[in-house]
N, C-alpha and C. Protein backbone atom coordinates (compact mmCIF):
# COMPACT_ATOMS: atom_id res chain seq x y z
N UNK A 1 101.78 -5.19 58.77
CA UNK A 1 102.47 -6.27 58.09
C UNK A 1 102.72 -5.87 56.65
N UNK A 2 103.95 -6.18 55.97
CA UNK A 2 104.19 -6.01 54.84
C UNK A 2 104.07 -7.23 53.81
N UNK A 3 103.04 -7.27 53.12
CA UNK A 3 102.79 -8.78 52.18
C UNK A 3 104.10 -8.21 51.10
N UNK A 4 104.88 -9.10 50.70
CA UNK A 4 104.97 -9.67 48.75
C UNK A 4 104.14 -10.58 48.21
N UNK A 5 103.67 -10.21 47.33
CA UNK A 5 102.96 -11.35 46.36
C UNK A 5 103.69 -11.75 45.11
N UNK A 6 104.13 -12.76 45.12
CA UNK A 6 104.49 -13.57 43.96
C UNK A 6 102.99 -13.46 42.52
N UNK A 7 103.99 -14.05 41.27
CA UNK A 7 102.72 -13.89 40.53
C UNK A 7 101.69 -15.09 40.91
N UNK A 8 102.19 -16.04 41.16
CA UNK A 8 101.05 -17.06 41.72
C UNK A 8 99.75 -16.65 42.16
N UNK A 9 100.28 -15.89 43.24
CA UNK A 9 99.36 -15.26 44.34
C UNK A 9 98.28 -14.05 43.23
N UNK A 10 98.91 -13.17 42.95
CA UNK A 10 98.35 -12.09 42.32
C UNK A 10 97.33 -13.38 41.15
N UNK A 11 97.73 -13.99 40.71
CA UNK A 11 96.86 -14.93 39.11
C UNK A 11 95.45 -15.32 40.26
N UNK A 12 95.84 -16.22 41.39
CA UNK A 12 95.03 -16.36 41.88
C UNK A 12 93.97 -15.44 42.40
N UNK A 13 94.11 -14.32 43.22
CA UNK A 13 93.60 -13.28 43.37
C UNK A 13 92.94 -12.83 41.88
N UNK A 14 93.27 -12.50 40.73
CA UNK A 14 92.61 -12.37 39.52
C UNK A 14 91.59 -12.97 38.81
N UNK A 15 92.54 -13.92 39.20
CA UNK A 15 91.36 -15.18 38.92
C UNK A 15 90.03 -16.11 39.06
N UNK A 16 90.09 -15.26 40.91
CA UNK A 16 89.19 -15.94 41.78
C UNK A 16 89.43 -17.30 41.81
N UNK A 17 91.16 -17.77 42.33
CA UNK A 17 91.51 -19.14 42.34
C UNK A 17 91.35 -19.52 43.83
N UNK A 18 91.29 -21.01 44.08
CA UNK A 18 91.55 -20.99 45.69
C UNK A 18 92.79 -20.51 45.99
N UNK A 19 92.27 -19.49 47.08
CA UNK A 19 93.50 -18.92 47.97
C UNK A 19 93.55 -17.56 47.80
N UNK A 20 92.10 -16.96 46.40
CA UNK A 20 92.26 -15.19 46.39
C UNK A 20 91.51 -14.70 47.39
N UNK A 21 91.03 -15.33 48.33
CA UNK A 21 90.37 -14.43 49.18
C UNK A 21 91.58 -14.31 50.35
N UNK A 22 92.98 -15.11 50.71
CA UNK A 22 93.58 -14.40 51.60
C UNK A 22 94.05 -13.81 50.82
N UNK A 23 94.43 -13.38 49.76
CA UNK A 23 95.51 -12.27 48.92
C UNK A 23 94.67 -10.89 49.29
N UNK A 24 93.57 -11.38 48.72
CA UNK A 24 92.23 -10.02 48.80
C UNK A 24 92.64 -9.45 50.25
N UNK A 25 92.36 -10.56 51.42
CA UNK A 25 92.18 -9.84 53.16
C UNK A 25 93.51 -9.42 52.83
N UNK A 26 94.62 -9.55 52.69
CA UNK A 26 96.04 -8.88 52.51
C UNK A 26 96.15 -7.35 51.55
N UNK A 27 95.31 -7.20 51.03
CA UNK A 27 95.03 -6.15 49.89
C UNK A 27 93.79 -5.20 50.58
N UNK A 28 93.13 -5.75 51.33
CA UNK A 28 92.27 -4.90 51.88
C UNK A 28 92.53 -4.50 53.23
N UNK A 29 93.27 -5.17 53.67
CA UNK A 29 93.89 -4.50 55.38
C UNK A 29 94.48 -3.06 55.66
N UNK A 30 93.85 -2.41 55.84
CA UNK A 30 94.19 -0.95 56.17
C UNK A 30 95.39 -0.94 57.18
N UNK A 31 96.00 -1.93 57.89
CA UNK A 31 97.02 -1.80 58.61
C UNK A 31 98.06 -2.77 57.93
N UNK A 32 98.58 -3.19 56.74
CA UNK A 32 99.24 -3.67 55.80
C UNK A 32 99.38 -3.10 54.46
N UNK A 33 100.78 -3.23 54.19
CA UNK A 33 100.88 -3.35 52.55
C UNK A 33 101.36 -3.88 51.93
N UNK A 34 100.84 -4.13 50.73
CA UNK A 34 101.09 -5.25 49.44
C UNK A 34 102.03 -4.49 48.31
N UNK A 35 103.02 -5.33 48.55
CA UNK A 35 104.31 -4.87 47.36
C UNK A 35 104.50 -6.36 46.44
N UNK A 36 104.56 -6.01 44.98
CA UNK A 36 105.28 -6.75 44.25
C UNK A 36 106.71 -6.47 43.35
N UNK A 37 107.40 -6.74 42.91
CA UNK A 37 108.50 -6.69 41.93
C UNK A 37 107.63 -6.27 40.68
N UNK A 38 108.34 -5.82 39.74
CA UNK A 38 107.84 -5.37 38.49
C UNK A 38 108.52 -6.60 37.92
N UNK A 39 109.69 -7.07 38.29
CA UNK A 39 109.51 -9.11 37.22
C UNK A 39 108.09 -9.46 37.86
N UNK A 40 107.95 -9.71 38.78
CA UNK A 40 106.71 -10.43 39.34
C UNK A 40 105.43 -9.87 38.55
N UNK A 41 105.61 -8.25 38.52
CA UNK A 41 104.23 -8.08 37.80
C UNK A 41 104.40 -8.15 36.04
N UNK A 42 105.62 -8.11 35.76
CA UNK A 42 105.87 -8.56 34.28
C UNK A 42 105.19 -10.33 34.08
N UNK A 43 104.93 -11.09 34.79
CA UNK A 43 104.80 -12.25 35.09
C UNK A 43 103.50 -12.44 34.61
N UNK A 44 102.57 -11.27 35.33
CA UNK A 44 101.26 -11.27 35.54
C UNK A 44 100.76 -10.33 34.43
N UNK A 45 101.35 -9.79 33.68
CA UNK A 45 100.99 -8.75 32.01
C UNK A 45 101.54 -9.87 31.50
N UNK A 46 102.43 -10.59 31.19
CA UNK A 46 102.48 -11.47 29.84
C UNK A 46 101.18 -12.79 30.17
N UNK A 47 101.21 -13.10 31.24
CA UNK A 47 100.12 -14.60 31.51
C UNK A 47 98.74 -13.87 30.83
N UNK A 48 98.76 -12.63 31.21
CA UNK A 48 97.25 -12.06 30.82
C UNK A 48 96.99 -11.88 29.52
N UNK A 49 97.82 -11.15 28.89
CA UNK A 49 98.65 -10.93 27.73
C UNK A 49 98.23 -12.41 27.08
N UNK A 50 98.84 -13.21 27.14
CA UNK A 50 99.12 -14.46 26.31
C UNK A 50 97.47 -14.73 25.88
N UNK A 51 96.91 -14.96 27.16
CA UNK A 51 95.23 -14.96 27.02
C UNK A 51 94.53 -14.65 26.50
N UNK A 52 94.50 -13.08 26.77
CA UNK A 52 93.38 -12.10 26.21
C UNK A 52 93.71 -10.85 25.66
N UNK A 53 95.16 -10.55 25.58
CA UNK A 53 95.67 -9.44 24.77
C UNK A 53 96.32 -8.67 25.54
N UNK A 54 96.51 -7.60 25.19
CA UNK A 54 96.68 -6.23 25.44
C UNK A 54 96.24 -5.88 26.73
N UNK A 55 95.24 -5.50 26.25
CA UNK A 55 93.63 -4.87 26.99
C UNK A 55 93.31 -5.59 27.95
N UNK A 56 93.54 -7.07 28.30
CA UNK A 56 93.67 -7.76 29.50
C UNK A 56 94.18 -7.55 30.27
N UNK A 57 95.73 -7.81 29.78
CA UNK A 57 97.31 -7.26 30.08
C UNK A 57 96.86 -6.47 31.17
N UNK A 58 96.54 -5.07 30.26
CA UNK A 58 96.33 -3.84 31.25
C UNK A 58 95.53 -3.79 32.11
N UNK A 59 94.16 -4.29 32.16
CA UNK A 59 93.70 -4.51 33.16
C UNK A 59 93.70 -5.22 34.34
N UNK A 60 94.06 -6.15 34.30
CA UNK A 60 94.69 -7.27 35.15
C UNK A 60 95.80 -6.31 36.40
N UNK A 61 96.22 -5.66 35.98
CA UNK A 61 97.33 -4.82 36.36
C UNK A 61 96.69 -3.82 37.06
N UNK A 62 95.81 -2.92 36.46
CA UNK A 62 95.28 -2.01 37.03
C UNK A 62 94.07 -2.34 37.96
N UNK A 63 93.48 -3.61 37.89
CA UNK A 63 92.99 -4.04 38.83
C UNK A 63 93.74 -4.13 40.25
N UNK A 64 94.72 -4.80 40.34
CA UNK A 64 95.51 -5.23 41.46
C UNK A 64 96.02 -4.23 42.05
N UNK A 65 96.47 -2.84 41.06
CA UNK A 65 96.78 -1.75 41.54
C UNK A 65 96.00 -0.93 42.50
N UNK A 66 94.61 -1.09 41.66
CA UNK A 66 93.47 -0.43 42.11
C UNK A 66 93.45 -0.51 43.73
N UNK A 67 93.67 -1.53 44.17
CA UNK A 67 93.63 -2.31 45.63
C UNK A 67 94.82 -1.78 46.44
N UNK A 68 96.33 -0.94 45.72
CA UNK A 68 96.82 -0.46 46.80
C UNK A 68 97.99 -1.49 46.78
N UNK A 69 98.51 -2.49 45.69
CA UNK A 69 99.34 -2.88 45.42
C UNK A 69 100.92 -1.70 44.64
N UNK A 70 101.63 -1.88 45.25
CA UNK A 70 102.38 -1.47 45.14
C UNK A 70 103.98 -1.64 44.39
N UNK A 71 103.96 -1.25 43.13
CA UNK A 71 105.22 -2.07 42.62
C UNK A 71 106.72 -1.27 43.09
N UNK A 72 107.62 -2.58 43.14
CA UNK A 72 108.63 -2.04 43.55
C UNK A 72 109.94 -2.40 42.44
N UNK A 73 110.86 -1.97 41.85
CA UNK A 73 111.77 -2.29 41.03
C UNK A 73 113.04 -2.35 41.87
N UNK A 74 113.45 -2.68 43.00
CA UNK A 74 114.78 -2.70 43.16
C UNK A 74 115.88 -3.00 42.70
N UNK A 75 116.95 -3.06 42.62
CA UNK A 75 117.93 -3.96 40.92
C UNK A 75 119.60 -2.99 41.89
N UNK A 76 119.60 -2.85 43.17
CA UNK A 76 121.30 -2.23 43.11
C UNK A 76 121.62 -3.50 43.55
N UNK A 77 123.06 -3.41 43.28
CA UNK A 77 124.09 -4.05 43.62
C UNK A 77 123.95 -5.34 44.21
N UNK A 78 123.55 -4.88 45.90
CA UNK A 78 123.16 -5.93 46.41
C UNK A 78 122.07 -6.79 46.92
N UNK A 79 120.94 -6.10 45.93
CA UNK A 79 119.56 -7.04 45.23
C UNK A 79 120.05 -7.75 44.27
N UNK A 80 120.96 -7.75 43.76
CA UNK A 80 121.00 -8.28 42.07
C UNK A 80 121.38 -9.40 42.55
N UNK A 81 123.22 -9.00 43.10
CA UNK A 81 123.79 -10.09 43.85
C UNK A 81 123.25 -11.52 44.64
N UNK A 82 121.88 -10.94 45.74
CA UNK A 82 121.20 -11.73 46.36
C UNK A 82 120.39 -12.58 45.92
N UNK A 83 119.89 -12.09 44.71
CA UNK A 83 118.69 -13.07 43.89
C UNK A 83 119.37 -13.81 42.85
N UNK A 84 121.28 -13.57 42.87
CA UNK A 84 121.99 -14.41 42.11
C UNK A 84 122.10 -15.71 42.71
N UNK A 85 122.05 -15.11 44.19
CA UNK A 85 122.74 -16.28 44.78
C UNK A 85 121.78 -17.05 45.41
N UNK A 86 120.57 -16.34 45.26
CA UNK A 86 119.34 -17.67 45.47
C UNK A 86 119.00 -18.58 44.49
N UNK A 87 119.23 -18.17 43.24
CA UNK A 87 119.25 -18.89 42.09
C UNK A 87 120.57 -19.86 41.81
N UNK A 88 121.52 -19.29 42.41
CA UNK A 88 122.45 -20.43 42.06
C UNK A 88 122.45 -22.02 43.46
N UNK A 89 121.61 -21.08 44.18
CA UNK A 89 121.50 -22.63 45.29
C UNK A 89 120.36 -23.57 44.88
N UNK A 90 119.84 -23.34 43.98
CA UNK A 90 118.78 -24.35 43.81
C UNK A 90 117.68 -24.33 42.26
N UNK A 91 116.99 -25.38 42.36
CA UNK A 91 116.13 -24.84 41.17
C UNK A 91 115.04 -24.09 41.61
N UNK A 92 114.63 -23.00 41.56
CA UNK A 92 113.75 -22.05 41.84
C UNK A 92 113.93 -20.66 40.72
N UNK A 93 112.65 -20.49 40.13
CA UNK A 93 112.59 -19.30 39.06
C UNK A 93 113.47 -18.24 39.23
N UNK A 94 113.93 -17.33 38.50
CA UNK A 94 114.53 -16.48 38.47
C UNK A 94 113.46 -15.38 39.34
N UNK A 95 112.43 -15.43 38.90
CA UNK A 95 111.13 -14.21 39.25
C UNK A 95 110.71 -14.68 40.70
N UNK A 96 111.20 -16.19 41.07
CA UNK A 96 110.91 -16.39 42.83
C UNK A 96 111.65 -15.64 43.00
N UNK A 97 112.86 -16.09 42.66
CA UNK A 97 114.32 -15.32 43.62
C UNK A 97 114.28 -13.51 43.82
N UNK A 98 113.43 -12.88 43.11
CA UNK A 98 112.99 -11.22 43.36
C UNK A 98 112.20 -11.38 43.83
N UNK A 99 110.91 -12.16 44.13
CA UNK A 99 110.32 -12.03 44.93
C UNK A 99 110.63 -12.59 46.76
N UNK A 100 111.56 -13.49 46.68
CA UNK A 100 112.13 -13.74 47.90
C UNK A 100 113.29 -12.29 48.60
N UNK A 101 113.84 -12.24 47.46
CA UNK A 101 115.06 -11.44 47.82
C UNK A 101 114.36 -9.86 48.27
N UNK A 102 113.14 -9.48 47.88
CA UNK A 102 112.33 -8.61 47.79
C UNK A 102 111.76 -8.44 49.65
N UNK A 103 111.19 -9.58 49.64
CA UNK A 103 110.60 -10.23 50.83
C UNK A 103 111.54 -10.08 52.02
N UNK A 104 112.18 -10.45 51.95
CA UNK A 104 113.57 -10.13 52.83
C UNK A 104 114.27 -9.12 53.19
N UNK A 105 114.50 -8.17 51.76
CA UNK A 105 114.88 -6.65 52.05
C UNK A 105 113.81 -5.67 52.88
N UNK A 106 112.52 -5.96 53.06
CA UNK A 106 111.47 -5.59 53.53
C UNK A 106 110.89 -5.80 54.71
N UNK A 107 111.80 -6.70 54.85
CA UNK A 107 111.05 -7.68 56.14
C UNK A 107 109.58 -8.25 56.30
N UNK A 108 109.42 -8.49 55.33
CA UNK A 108 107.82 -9.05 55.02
C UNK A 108 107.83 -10.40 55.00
N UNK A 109 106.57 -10.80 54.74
CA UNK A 109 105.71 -12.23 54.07
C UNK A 109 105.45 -12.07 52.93
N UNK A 110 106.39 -13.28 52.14
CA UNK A 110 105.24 -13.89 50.50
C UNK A 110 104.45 -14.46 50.84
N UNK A 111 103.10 -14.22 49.97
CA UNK A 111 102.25 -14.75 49.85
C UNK A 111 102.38 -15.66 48.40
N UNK A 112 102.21 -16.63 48.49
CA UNK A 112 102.44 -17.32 47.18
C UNK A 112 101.70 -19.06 47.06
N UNK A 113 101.48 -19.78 46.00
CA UNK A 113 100.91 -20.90 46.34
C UNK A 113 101.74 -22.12 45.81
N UNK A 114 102.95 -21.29 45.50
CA UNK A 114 104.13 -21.91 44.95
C UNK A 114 104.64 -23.18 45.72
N UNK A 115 103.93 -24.46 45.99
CA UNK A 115 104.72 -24.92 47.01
C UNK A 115 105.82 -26.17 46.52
N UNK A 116 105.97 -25.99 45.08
CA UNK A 116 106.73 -26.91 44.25
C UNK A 116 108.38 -26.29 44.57
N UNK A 117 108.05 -24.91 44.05
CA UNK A 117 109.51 -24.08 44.33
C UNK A 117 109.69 -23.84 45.92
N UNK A 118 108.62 -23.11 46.83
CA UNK A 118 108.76 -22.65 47.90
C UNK A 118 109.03 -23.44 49.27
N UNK A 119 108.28 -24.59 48.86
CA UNK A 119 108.50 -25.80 50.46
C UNK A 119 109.71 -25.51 50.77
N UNK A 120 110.89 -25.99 49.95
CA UNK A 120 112.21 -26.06 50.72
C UNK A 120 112.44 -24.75 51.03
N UNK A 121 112.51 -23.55 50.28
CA UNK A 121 112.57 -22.11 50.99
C UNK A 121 111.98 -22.35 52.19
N UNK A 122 110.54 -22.28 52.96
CA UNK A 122 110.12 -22.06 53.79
C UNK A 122 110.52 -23.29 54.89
N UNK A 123 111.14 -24.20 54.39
CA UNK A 123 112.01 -25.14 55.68
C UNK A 123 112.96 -24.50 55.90
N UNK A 124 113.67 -24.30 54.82
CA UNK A 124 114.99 -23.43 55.60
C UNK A 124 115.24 -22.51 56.09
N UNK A 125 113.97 -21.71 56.06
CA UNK A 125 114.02 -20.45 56.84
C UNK A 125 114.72 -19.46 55.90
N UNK A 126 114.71 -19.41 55.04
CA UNK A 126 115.34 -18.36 53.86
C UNK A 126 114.50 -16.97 53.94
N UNK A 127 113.24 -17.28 53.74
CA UNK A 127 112.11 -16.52 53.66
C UNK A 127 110.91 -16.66 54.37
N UNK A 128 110.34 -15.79 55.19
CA UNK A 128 108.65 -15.89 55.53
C UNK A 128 107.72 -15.82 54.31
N UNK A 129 107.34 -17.50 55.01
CA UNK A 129 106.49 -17.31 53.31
C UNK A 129 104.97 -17.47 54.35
N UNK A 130 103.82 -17.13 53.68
CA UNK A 130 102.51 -17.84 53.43
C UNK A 130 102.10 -18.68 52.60
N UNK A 131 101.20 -19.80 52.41
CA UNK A 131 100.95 -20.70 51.57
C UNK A 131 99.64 -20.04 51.07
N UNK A 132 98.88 -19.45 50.64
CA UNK A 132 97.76 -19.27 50.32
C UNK A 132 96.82 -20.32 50.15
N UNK A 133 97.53 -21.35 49.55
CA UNK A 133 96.44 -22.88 49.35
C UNK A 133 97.18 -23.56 49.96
């Protein structure tokens, strides 16, 4: 199985919030892998960042890495396009819409606890999501 993790997911997992222990079983499954966006992990260096600095920043990061997380930057043509046009159907973050559009090019599951932005995604069948909480 191929996870995305939204930053939700990853804060929680960092955090030890409810819902990091499925991110964790998703990060520790030797027959899966965990990809994020570099917006998504830009998400997760400034939240840390804002907190505790720098030196958080970086760790926070290299923690999640540590585990076999995997960043991905995609940005041609018709990634850009796609996460335009998820953003122009609705209110949902700019940094969901790479992580959906991400999710999709991959054929994976988000993991995310987003269910303010994500409910209606995951009714409409846009994206396989997981709820973590």
């Amino acid at each position: 199985m191929i996870y995305v993790l939204d930053a939700c997911a990853m804060i929680a997992f960092l955090k030890g919030e409810a819902g990091a222990d499925v991110v964790e079983k998703a990060l520790l499954d030797a027959d899966s892998q965990c990809l994020a966006h570099a917006i998504n992990l830009c998400e997760i260096y400034y939240d840390f960042h804002r907190a505790g600095g720098e030196s958080a920043a970086d760790d926070a990061i290299g923690d999640i890495r540590t585990l076999g997380l995997a960043e991905r930057g995609d940005f041609d043509e018709p990634f850009w396009k796609e996460v335009g046009k998820l953003k122009a159907k609705g209110k949902i973050s700019l940094a969901d819409c790479f992580a959906i559009t991400l999710t999709n090019r991959v054929g994976g599951r988000l993991l995310t606890s987003d269910h303010h932005e994500m409910d209606s995604i995951a009714a409409a069948g846009i994206c396989n999501i997981t709820f973590i909480r």
